[in-house]
Structures are given as C-alpha cells and as structure tokens.
Protein backbone atom coordinates (compact mmCIF):
# COMPACT_ATOMS: atom_id res chain seq x y z
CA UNK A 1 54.11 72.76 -11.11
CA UNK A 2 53.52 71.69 -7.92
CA UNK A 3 54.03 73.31 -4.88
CA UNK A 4 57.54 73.51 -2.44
CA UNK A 5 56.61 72.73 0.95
CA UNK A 6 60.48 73.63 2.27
CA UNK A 7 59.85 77.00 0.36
CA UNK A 8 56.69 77.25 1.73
CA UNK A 9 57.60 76.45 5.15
CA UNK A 10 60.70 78.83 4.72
CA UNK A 11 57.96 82.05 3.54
CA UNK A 12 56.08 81.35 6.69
CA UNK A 13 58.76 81.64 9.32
CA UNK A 14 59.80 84.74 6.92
CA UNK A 15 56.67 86.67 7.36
CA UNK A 16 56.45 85.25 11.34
CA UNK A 17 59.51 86.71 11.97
CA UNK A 18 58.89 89.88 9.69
CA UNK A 19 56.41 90.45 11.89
CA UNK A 20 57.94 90.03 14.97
CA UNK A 21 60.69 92.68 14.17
CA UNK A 22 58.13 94.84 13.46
CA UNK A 23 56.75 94.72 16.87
CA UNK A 24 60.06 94.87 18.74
CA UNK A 25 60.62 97.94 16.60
CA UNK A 26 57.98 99.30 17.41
CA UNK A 27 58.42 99.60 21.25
CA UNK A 28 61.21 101.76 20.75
CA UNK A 29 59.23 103.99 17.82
CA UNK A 30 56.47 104.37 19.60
CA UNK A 31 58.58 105.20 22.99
CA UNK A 32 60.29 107.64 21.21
CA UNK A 33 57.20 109.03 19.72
CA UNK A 34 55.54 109.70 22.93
CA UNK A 35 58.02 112.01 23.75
CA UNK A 36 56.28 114.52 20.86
CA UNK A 37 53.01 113.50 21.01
CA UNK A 38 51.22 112.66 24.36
CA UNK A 39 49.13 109.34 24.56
CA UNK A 40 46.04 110.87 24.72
CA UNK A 41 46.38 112.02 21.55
CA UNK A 42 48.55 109.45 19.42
CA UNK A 43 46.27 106.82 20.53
CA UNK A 44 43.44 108.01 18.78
CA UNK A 45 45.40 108.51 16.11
CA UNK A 46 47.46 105.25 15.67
CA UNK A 47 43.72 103.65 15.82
CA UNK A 48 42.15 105.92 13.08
CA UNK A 49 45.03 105.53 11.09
CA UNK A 50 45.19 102.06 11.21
CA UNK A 51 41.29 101.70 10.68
CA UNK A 52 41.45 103.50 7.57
CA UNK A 53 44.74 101.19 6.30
CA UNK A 54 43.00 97.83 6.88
CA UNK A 55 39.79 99.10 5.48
CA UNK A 56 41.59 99.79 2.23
CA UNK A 57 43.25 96.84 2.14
CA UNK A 58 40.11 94.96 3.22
CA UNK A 59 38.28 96.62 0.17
CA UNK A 60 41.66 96.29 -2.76
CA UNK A 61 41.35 92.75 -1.91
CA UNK A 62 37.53 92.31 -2.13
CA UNK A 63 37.01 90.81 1.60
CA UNK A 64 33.01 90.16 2.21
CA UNK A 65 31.96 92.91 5.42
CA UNK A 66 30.23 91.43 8.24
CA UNK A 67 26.73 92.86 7.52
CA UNK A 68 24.43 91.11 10.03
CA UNK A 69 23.53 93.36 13.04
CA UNK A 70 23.87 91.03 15.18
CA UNK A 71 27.35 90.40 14.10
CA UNK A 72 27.92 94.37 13.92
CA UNK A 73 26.86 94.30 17.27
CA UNK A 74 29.94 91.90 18.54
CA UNK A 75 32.35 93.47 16.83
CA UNK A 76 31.11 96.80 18.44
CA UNK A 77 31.32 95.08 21.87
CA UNK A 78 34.51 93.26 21.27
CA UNK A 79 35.68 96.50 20.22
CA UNK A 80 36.13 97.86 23.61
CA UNK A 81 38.26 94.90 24.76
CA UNK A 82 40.73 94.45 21.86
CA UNK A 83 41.23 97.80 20.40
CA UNK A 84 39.84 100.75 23.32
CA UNK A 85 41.36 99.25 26.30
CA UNK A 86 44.34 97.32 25.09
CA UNK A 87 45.41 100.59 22.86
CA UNK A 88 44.54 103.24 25.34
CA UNK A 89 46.38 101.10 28.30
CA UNK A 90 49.17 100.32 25.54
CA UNK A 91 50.62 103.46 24.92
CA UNK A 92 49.62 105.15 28.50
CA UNK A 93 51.99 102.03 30.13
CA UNK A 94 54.68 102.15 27.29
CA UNK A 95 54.82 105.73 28.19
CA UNK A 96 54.87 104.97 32.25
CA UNK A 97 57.29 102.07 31.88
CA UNK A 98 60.46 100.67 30.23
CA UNK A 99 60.22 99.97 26.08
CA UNK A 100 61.95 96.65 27.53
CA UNK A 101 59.26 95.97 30.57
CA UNK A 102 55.92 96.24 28.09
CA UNK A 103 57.30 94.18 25.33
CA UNK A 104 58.31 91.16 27.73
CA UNK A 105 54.87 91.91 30.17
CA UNK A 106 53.10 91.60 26.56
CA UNK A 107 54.44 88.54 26.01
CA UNK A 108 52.14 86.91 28.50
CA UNK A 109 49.24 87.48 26.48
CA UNK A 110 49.27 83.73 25.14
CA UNK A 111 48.89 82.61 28.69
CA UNK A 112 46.09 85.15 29.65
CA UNK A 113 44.30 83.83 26.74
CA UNK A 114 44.62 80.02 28.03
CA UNK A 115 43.48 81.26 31.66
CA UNK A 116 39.98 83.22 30.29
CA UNK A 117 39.47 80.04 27.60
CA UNK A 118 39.82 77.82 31.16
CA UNK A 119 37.50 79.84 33.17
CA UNK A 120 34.80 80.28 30.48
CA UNK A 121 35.08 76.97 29.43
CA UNK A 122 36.05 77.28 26.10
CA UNK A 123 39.33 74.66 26.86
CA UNK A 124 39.42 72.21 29.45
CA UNK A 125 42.16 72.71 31.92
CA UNK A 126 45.23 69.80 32.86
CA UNK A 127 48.23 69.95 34.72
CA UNK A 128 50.21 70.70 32.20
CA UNK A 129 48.17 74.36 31.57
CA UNK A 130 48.21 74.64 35.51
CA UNK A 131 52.11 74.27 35.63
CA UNK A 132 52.09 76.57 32.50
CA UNK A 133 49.71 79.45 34.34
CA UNK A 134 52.38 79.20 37.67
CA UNK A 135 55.28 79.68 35.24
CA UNK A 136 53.82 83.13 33.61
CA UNK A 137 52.49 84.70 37.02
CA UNK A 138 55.48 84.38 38.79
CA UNK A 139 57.52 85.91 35.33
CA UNK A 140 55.62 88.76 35.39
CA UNK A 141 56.16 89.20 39.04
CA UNK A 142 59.59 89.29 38.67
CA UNK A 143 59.00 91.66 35.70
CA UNK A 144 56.69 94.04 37.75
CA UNK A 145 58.48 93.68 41.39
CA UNK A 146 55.15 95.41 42.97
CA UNK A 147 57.13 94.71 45.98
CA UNK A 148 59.73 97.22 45.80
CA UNK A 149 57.95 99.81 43.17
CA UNK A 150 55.57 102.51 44.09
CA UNK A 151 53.06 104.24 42.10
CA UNK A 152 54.37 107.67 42.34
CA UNK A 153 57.86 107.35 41.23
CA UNK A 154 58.73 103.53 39.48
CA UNK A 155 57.50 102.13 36.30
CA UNK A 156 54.85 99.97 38.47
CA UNK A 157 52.17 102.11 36.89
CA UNK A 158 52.79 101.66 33.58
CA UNK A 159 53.50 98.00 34.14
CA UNK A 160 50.53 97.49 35.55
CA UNK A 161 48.52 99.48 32.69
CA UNK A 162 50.61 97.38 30.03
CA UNK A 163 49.26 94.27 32.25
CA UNK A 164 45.53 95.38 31.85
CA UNK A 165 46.24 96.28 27.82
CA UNK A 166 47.14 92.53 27.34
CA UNK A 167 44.68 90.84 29.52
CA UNK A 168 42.23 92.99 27.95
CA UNK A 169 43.12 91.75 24.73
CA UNK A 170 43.16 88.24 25.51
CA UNK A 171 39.68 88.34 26.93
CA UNK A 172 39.21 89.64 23.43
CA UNK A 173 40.67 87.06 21.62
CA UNK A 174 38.58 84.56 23.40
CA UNK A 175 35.40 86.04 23.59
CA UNK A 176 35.41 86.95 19.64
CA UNK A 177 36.77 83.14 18.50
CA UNK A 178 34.01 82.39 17.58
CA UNK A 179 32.42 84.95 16.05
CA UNK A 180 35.85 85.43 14.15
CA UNK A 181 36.28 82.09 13.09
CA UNK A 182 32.82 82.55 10.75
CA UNK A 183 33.60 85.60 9.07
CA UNK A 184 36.35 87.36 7.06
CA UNK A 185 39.48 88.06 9.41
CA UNK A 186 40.38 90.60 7.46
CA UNK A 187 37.53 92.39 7.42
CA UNK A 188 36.46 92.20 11.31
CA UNK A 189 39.60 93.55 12.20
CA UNK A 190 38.92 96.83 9.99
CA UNK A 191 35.19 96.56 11.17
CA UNK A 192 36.69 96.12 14.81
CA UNK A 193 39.32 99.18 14.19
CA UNK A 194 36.69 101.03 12.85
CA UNK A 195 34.52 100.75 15.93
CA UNK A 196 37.54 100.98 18.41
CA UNK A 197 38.39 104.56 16.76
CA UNK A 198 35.18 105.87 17.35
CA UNK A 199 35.45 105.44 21.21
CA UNK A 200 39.20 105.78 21.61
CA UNK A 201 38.53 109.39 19.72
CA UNK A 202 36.26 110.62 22.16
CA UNK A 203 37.88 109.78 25.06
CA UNK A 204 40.76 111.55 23.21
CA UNK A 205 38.77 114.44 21.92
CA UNK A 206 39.67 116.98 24.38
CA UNK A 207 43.39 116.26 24.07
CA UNK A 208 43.14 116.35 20.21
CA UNK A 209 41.15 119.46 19.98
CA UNK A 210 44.01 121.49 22.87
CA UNK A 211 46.81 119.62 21.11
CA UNK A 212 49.40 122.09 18.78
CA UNK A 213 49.84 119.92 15.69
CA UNK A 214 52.34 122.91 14.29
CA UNK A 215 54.94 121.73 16.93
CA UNK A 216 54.93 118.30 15.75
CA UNK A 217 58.49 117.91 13.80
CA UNK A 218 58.50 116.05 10.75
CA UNK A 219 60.65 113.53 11.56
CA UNK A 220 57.60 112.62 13.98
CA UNK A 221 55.33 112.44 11.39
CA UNK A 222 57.36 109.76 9.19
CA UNK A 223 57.93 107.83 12.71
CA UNK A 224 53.99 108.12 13.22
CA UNK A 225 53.13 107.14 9.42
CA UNK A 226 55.16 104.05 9.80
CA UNK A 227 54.09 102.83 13.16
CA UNK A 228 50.42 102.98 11.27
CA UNK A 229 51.60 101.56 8.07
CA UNK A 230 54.30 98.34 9.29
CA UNK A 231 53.54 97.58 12.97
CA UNK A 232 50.04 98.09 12.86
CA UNK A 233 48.39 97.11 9.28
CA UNK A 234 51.40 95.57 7.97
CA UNK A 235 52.02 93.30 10.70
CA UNK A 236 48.38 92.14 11.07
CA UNK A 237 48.45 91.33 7.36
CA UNK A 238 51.76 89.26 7.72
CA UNK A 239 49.69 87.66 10.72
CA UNK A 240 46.56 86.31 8.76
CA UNK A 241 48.86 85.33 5.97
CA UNK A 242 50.85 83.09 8.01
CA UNK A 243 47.67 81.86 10.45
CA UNK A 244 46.26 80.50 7.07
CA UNK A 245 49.70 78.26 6.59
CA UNK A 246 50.68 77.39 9.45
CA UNK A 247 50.04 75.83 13.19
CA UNK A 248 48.74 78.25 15.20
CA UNK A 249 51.14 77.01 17.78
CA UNK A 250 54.65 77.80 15.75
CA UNK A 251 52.52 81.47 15.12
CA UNK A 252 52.71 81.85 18.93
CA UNK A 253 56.13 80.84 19.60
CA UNK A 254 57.62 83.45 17.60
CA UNK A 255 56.46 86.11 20.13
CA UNK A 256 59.95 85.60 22.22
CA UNK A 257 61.60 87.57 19.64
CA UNK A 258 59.78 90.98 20.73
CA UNK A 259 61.14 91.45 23.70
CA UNK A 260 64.70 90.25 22.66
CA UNK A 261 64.37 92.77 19.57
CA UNK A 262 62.89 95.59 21.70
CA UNK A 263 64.98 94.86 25.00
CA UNK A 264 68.38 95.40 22.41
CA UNK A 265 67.07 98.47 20.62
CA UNK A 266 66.13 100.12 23.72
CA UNK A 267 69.68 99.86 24.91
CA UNK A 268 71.14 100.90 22.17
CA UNK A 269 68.82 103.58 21.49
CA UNK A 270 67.55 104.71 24.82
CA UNK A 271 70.15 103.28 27.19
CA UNK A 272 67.87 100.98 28.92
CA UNK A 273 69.17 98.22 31.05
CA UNK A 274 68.20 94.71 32.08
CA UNK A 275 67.97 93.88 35.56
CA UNK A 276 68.62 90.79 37.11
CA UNK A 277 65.02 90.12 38.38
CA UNK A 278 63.74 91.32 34.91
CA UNK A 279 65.71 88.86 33.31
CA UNK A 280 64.70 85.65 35.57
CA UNK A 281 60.91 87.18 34.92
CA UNK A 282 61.20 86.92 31.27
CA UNK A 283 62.86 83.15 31.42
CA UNK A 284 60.10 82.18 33.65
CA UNK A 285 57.18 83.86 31.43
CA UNK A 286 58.75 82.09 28.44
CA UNK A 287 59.06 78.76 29.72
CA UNK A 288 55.05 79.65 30.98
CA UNK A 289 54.29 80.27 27.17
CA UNK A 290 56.43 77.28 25.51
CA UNK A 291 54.84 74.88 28.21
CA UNK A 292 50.93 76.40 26.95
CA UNK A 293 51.66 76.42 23.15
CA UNK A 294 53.65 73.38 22.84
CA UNK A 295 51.85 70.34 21.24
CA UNK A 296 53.21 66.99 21.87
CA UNK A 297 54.08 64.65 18.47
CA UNK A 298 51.84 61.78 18.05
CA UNK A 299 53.94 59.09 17.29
C-alpha cells in the first residue's frame, strides 16, 4: 500500500500545530505556576524533569548516545546557551512580565537565529534578511517600549530577561547545527538536558534546599507534571517528528500561533490585555519572521 501524501501532509500540520498549543498553553501554566513555586526553584525542576522524560524516551526507542568526548564536550558547552540561560531567563522574565509579552518577544527567536548565522558566517546575508532583521527589532520595540518602562516597577525587566532567554537560545541553535545535524536529535537533546540540569540545579540549590515542598498544593503538582510531560518532552518529540517530514520553513511558520493561543488564554484566565503598541509590535515581528522563513517557488 503505498503511502498518502494529503494524509501525510495533513499529520504534519497536526503535530505542528499540536505543538504549538502546547506552548501557548504553557505560558499561562507556567504563569500560574510561579505563583506557588518561585523560579529559582521550578526551573531546576522543569529541567530535571524534563531530562529524565527525554532520556527515557531516548532509551524506549533505542536512540544511539553521543559517546565521543569531544562531542560530550559540545553538548556540555552548548548546554549553557540552550538549556541554563534560556530556562533560567525563561521563567525569571515570564514571572517579571506579561504571559502575553514573553510568548510574542519569543517569537523572535527565528530572526535572532538568522542574525548570529549572518555574523558567524554560517548564511550569507541579502536584502531581503536585512529588511527581515529591521522588521523584528522594531516589533520587539514596540513589544518592550524601554522608552516609557522602568526597571523598578514595569514588565521591562522581565521583557528584557525573556529577550536574553531567546537570543540565548538562538546562539544555541546555531552554534550546535552542526554538531546536531551528525548525531541523534533525540538523544543530544536528553544529553543536552542532562547537562543543563546539572548547572541550572546548582545555581538553584540554595532555593531548593530553603524551599517548603509541604506547602505546595496538589493541584500544583499535576500543573507542574504536565508542563514536564506535554510542553516540554512532548512537544520536542512532536518537533523532531515533524522536522523529519517536513520543510523546515512551514516548521517555523507555525510559531505565530503561540502568542495568539497564549495572548487569548491569558485574558481569559488572568485578565491580561493587549495594548495598542503591543499589538503593532507583534504585526511587525511577524511580518520580520514570514519575510526570513519564506522561500520563494522556483518556477
């Protein structure tokens, strides 16, 4: 029997967008859930727990572990960029800023990826990227307003720490291609997780140790179990599962549906509004991203 490519395409944009909705939700879970349990100590946690879930899943599904030292190495290196920074700068901005602000900042992580693949020369750069690059800068701008925010009493810090959590992690993503690109996916990402919980627990230590894990209610706990379980490992599965069917490009695109998901459960939920200037921002980030991602049709 041979294969449906409609069907095919359909179980693609399923998981892609599966995947998205699981990130927008997860602005407002994890928003929520820093109410109970501070960042300093969920952050550790959320990487732990997720280190352990893609480790299992990495081992059920008989993925080859990088097992080179020199490879080992990287991954402990990269480690710091995509999983201690960008997690540690993650959930101290979400909890410094708007549910609605971090998941359209985050959003420009596409385009900080272009800009560090431009400067170290791993793309070449053409109008059409410098046009793109204009676009995002002056969204998140808009988004940030350092203008009229101050860091005592605004959401500028915590915009500007969700800023640093995604150009952290595009740095990542570009410095690790190609290490990445020659060994399981899978597998570096638990390797990576793995390495990234060691350092994001001891600069959590103290807070874990003080913390009173008896005041933690259980509806918590199930909100903590499945930010680990579906937004973390589930998600990233969905991810390699779809980057091994489809155009990395159409993969990209579907990021505008996390802040539309998280900006409408956050005012539902949390009674967060958009402003004006926020909303201009996130059409101009967009149109940065669509102009960076989109791939002309040879004819």
């Amino acid at each position: 029997m041979t294969a449906d490519p409609r069907r095919d395409r359909a179980a693609v944009v399923s998981a892609l967008v599966a995947v998205q909705v699981f990130f927008g939700v997860h602005y407002l879970a994890a928003k929520v859930l820093l109410d109970t349990i501070p960042p300093r100590v969920w952050a550790p946690v959320r990487v732990a727990g997720g280190a352990i879930v893609l480790l299992a899943a990495a081992r059920l599904l008989g993925r080859t572990f990088p097992r080179r030292s020199g490879d080992l190495g990287r991954l402990a290196i990269f480690s710091v960029f995509g999983v201690a920074v960008n997690q540690v700068c993650f959930v101290e901005g979400l909890h410094r800023t708007t549910a609605t602000h971090s998941a359209i900042i985050n959003t420009a992580i596409p385009i900080f990826t272009l800009l560090f693949a431009v400067l170290l020369g791993r793309e070449a750069f053409d109008p059409r990227k410098g046009v793109a690059l204009v676009l995002a800068v002056g969204g998140v701008l808009l988004v940030v307003r350092p203008d009229r925010a101050t860091f005592g009493g605004s959401t500028l810090t915590g915009d500007v720490l969700t800023l640093v959590n995604g150009t952290s992690y595009a740095f990542f993503l570009v410095v690790s291609k190609r290490l990445i690109s020659r060994i399981d996916p899978l597998a570096a990402t638990a390797v990576l997780m793995t390495f990234g919980a060691v350092v994001v627990g001891a600069w959590g230590a103290p807070a874990l140790v003080r913390f009173d894990w008896s005041a933690v209610p259980a509806a918590a706990w199930a909100n903590a179990a499945f930010i680990v379980l579906v937004p973390t490992a589930g998600a990233y599965f969905l991810i390699y599962w779809a980057l091994a069917r489809a155009e990395s490009s159409l993969v990209a695109l579907f990021i505008y549906l996390q802040p539309l998901i998280a900006g409408l459960l956050a005012a539902a939920f949390l009674g967060e509004r958009v402003a004006a200037s926020t909303f201009a921002g996130a059409m101009l980030l967009f149109a940065g991203v669509a102009l960076a991602t989109w791939t002309p049709r040879e004819a």
